[in-house]
C-alpha atoms as a PDB file:
ATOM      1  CA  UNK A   1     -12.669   5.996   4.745  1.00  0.00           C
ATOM      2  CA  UNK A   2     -11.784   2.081   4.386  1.00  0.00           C
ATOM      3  CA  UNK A   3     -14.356   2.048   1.869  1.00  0.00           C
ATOM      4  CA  UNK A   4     -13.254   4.320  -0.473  1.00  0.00           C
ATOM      5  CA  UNK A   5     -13.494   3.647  -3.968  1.00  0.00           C
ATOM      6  CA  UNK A   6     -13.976  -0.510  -3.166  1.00  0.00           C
ATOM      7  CA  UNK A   7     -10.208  -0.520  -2.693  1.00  0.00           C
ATOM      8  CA  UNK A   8     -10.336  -3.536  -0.510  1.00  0.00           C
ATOM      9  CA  UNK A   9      -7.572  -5.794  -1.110  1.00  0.00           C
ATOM     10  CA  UNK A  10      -7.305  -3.927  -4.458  1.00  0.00           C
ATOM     11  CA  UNK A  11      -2.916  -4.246  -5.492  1.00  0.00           C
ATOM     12  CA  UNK A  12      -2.081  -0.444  -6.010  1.00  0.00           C
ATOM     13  CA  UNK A  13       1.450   0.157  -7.257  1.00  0.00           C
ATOM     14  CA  UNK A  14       3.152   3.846  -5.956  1.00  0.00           C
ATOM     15  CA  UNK A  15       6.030   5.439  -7.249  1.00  0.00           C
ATOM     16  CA  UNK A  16       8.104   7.891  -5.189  1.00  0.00           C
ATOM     17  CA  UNK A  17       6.077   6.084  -1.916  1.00  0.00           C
ATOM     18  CA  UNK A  18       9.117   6.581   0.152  1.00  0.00           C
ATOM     19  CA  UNK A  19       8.092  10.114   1.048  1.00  0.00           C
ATOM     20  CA  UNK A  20       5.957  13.197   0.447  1.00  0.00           C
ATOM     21  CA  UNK A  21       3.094  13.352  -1.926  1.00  0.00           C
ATOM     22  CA  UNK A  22       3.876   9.533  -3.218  1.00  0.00           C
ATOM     23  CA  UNK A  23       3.939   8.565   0.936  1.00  0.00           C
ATOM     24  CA  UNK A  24       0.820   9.998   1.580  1.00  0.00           C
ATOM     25  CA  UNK A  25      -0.654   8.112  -1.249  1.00  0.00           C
ATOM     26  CA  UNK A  26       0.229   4.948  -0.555  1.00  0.00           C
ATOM     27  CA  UNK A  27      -0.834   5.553   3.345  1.00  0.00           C
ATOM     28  CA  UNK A  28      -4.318   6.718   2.282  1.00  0.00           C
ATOM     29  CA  UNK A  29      -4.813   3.534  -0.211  1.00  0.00           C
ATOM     30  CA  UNK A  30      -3.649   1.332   2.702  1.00  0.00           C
ATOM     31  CA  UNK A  31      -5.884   2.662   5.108  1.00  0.00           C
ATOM     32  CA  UNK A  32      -8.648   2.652   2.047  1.00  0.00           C
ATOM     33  CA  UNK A  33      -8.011  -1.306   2.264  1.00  0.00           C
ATOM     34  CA  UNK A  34      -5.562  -1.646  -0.523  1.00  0.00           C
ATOM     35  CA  UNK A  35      -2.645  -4.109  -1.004  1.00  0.00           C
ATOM     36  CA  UNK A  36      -0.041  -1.326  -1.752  1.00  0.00           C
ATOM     37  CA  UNK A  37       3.409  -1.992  -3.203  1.00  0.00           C
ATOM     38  CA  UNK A  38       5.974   1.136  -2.373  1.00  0.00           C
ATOM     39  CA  UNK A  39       8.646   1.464  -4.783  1.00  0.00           C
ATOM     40  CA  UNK A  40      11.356   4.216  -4.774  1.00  0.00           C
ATOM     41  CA  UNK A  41      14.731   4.945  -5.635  1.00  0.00           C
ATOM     42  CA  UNK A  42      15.696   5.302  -1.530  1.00  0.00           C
ATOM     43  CA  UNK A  43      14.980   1.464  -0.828  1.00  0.00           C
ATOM     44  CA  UNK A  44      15.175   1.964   2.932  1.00  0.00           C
ATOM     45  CA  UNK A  45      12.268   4.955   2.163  1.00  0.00           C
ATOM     46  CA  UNK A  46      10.384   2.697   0.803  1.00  0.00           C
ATOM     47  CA  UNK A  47      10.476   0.334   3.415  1.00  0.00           C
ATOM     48  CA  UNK A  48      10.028   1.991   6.328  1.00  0.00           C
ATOM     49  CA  UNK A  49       6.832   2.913   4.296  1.00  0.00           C
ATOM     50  CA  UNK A  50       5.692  -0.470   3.936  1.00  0.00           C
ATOM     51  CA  UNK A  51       6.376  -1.181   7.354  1.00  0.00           C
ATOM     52  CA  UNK A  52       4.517   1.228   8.810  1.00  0.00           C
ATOM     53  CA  UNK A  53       1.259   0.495   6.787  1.00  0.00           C
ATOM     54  CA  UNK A  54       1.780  -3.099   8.091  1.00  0.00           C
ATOM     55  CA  UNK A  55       2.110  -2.148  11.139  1.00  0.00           C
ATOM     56  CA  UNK A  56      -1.097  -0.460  11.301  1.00  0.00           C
ATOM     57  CA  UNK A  57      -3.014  -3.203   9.485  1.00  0.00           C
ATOM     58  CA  UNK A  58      -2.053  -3.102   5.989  1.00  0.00           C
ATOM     59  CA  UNK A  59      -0.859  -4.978   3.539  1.00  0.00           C
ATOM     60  CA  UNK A  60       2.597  -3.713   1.584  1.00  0.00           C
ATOM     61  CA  UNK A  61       5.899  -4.581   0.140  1.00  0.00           C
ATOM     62  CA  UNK A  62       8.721  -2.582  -0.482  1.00  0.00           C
ATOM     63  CA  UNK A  63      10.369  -2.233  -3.767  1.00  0.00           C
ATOM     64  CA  UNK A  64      13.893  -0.189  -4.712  1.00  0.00           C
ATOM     65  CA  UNK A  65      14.442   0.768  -8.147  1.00  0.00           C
ATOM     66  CA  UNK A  66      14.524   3.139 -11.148  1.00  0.00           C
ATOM     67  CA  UNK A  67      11.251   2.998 -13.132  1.00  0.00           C
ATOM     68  CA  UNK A  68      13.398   5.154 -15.926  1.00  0.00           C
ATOM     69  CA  UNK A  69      16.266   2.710 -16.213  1.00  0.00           C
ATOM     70  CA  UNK A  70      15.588   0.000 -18.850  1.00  0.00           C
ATOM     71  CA  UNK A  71      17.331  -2.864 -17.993  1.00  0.00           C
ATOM     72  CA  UNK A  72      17.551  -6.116 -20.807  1.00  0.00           C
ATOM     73  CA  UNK A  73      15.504  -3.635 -23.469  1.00  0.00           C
END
């Protein structure tokens, strides 16, 4: 599976990552090889999520935030 679609070292941005569907998600595209970025409204969700895919091998980041708040539009 670390082939899958060519993901390797591929940056893949997921929304909601901090658990459930968006979790799984980013854990299959890190073990797929991708550079994931985990972004959620529960910060410490997100990186626990992160941290874990690192720890196994990955590459990730955490990010906390609203993707529906507009800030400086």
């Amino acid at each position: 599976m670390t082939d899958l679609f060519g993901l390797k070292a591929t940056p893949c941005l997921v929304i909601g990552g901090a658990s459930g569907i968006g979790r799984a998600t980013a854990m299959m595209l890190a073990r797929a090889g991708a550079s994931v970025a985990v972004a959620d409204l529960d910060g410490d969700g997100a990186a626990k999520v992160a941290e874990e895919i690192a720890a196994s091998g990955g590459r990730s980041v955490s990010l906390a935030g609203d993707v529906l708040e507009a800030k400086g539009a």
